[in-house]
C-alpha atoms as a PDB file:
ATOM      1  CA  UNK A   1     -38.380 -18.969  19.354  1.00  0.00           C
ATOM      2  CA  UNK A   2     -36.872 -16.465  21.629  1.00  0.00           C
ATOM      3  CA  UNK A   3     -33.196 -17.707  20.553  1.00  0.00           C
ATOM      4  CA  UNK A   4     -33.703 -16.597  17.036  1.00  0.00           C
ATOM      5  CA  UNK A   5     -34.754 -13.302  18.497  1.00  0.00           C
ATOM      6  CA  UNK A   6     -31.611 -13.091  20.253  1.00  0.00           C
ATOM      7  CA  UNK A   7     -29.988 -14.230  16.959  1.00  0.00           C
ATOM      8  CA  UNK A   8     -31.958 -11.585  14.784  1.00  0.00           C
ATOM      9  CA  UNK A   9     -31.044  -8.690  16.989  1.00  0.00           C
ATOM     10  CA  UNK A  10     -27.125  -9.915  18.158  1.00  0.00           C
ATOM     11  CA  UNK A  11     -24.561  -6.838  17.021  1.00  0.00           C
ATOM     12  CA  UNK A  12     -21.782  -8.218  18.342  1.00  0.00           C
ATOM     13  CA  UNK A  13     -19.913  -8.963  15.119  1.00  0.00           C
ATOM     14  CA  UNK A  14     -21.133  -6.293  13.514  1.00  0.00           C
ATOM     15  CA  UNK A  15     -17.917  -3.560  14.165  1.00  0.00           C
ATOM     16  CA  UNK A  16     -15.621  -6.855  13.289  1.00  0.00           C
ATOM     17  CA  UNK A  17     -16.875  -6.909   9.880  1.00  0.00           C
ATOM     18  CA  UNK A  18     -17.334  -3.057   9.277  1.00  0.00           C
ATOM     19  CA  UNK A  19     -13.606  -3.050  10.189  1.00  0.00           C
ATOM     20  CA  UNK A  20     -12.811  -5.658   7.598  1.00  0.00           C
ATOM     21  CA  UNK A  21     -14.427  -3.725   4.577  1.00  0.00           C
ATOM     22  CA  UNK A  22     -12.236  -0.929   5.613  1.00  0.00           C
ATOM     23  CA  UNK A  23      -8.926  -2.260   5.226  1.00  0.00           C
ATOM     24  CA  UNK A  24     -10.071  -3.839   2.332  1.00  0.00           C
ATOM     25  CA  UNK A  25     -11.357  -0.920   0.977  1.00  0.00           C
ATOM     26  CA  UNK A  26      -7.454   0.314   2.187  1.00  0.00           C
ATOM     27  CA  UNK A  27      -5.865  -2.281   0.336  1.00  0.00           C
ATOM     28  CA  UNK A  28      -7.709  -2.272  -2.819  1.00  0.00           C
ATOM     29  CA  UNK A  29      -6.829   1.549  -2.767  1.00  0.00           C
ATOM     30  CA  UNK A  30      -3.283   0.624  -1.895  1.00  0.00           C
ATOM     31  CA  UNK A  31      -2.529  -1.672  -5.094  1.00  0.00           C
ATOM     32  CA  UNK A  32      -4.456   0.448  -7.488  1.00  0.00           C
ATOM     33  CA  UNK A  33      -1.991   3.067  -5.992  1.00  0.00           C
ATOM     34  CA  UNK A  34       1.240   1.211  -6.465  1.00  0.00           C
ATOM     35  CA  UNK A  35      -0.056  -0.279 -10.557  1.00  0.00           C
ATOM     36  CA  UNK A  36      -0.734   2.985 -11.153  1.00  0.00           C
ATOM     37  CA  UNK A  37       2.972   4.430  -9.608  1.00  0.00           C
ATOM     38  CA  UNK A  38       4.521   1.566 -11.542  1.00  0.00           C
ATOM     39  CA  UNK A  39       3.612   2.525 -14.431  1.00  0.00           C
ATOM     40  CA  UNK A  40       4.117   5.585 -14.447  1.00  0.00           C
ATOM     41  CA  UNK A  41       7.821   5.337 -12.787  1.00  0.00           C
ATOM     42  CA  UNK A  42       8.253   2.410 -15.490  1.00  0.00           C
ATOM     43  CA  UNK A  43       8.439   5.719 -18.190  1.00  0.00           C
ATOM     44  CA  UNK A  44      11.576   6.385 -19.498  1.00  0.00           C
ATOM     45  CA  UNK A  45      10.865  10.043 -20.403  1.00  0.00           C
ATOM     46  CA  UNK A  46       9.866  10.739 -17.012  1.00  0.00           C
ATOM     47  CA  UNK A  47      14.110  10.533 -15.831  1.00  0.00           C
ATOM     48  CA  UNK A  48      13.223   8.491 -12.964  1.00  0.00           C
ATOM     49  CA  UNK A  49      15.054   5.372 -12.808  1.00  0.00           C
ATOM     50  CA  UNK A  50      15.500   3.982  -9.156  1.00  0.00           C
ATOM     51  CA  UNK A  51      18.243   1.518  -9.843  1.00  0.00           C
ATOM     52  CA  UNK A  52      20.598   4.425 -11.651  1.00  0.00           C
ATOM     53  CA  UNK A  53      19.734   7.108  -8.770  1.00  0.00           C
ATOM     54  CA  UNK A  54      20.741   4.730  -5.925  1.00  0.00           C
ATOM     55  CA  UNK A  55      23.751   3.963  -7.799  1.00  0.00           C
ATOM     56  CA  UNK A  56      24.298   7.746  -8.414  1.00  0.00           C
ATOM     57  CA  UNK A  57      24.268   8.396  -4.290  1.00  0.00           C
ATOM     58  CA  UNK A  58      25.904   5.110  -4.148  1.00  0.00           C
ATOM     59  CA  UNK A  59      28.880   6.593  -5.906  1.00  0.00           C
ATOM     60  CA  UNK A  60      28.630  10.220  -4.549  1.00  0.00           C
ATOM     61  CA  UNK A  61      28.992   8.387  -1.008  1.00  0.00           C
ATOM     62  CA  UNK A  62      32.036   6.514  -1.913  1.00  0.00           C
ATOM     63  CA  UNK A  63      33.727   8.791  -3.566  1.00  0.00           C
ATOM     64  CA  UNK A  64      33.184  11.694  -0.415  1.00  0.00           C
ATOM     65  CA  UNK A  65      35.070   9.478   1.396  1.00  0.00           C
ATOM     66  CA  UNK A  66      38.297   8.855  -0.235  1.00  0.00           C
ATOM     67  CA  UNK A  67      40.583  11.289   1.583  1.00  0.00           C
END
Protein backbone atom coordinates (compact mmCIF):
# COMPACT_ATOMS: atom_id res chain seq x y z
CA UNK A 1 0.00 0.00 0.00
CA UNK A 2 2.55 2.57 0.77
CA UNK A 3 4.26 1.95 -2.82
CA UNK A 4 1.23 3.17 -4.62
CA UNK A 5 1.43 6.18 -2.39
CA UNK A 6 4.81 6.77 -3.50
CA UNK A 7 3.49 6.06 -7.05
CA UNK A 8 0.41 8.50 -6.66
CA UNK A 9 2.49 11.37 -5.44
CA UNK A 10 6.03 10.68 -7.72
CA UNK A 11 6.70 14.17 -9.90
CA UNK A 12 9.61 13.15 -11.27
CA UNK A 13 8.49 12.87 -14.88
CA UNK A 14 6.32 15.41 -14.66
CA UNK A 15 8.78 18.55 -16.19
CA UNK A 16 9.84 15.69 -18.94
CA UNK A 17 6.47 15.63 -20.29
CA UNK A 18 5.49 19.40 -19.78
CA UNK A 19 8.64 19.91 -21.91
CA UNK A 20 7.38 17.60 -24.60
CA UNK A 21 3.94 19.43 -25.13
CA UNK A 22 6.00 22.46 -25.64
CA UNK A 23 7.99 21.66 -28.52
CA UNK A 24 5.16 20.09 -29.83
CA UNK A 25 3.12 22.85 -29.36
CA UNK A 26 6.54 24.59 -31.24
CA UNK A 27 6.37 22.36 -34.01
CA UNK A 28 2.79 22.27 -34.75
CA UNK A 29 3.18 26.17 -34.80
CA UNK A 30 6.24 25.74 -36.96
CA UNK A 31 4.49 23.76 -39.97
CA UNK A 32 1.30 25.69 -39.83
CA UNK A 33 3.89 28.56 -40.26
CA UNK A 34 5.79 27.24 -43.22
CA UNK A 35 1.97 25.80 -45.20
CA UNK A 36 0.88 28.95 -44.62
CA UNK A 37 4.40 30.85 -46.10
CA UNK A 38 4.16 28.36 -48.94
CA UNK A 39 1.34 29.32 -50.05
CA UNK A 40 1.48 32.42 -49.98
CA UNK A 41 5.19 32.64 -51.64
CA UNK A 42 3.63 29.96 -54.18
CA UNK A 43 1.54 33.40 -55.61
CA UNK A 44 2.61 34.60 -58.69
CA UNK A 45 1.24 38.15 -58.23
CA UNK A 46 3.07 38.51 -55.14
CA UNK A 47 6.78 38.87 -57.50
CA UNK A 48 8.45 36.57 -55.25
CA UNK A 49 9.97 33.75 -56.95
CA UNK A 50 13.07 32.25 -55.06
CA UNK A 51 14.52 30.26 -57.89
CA UNK A 52 14.56 33.58 -60.39
CA UNK A 53 15.98 35.95 -57.45
CA UNK A 54 18.91 33.60 -56.65
CA UNK A 55 19.55 33.39 -60.22
CA UNK A 56 19.23 37.24 -60.47
CA UNK A 57 22.25 37.65 -57.62
CA UNK A 58 23.64 34.64 -59.21
CA UNK A 59 24.21 36.65 -62.34
CA UNK A 60 24.84 40.12 -60.72
CA UNK A 61 27.83 38.17 -58.91
CA UNK A 62 29.29 36.83 -62.02
CA UNK A 63 29.04 39.42 -64.02
CA UNK A 64 30.86 42.03 -61.10
CA UNK A 65 33.59 40.02 -61.61
CA UNK A 66 34.55 39.98 -65.15
CA UNK A 67 37.28 42.63 -65.27
Amino acid sequence: MDELIKLKNENSGQGAAEYILLFGGVIVIAIAALYIYNAYFKNSSSGLNASSDVQKVRDVMNYSKIP
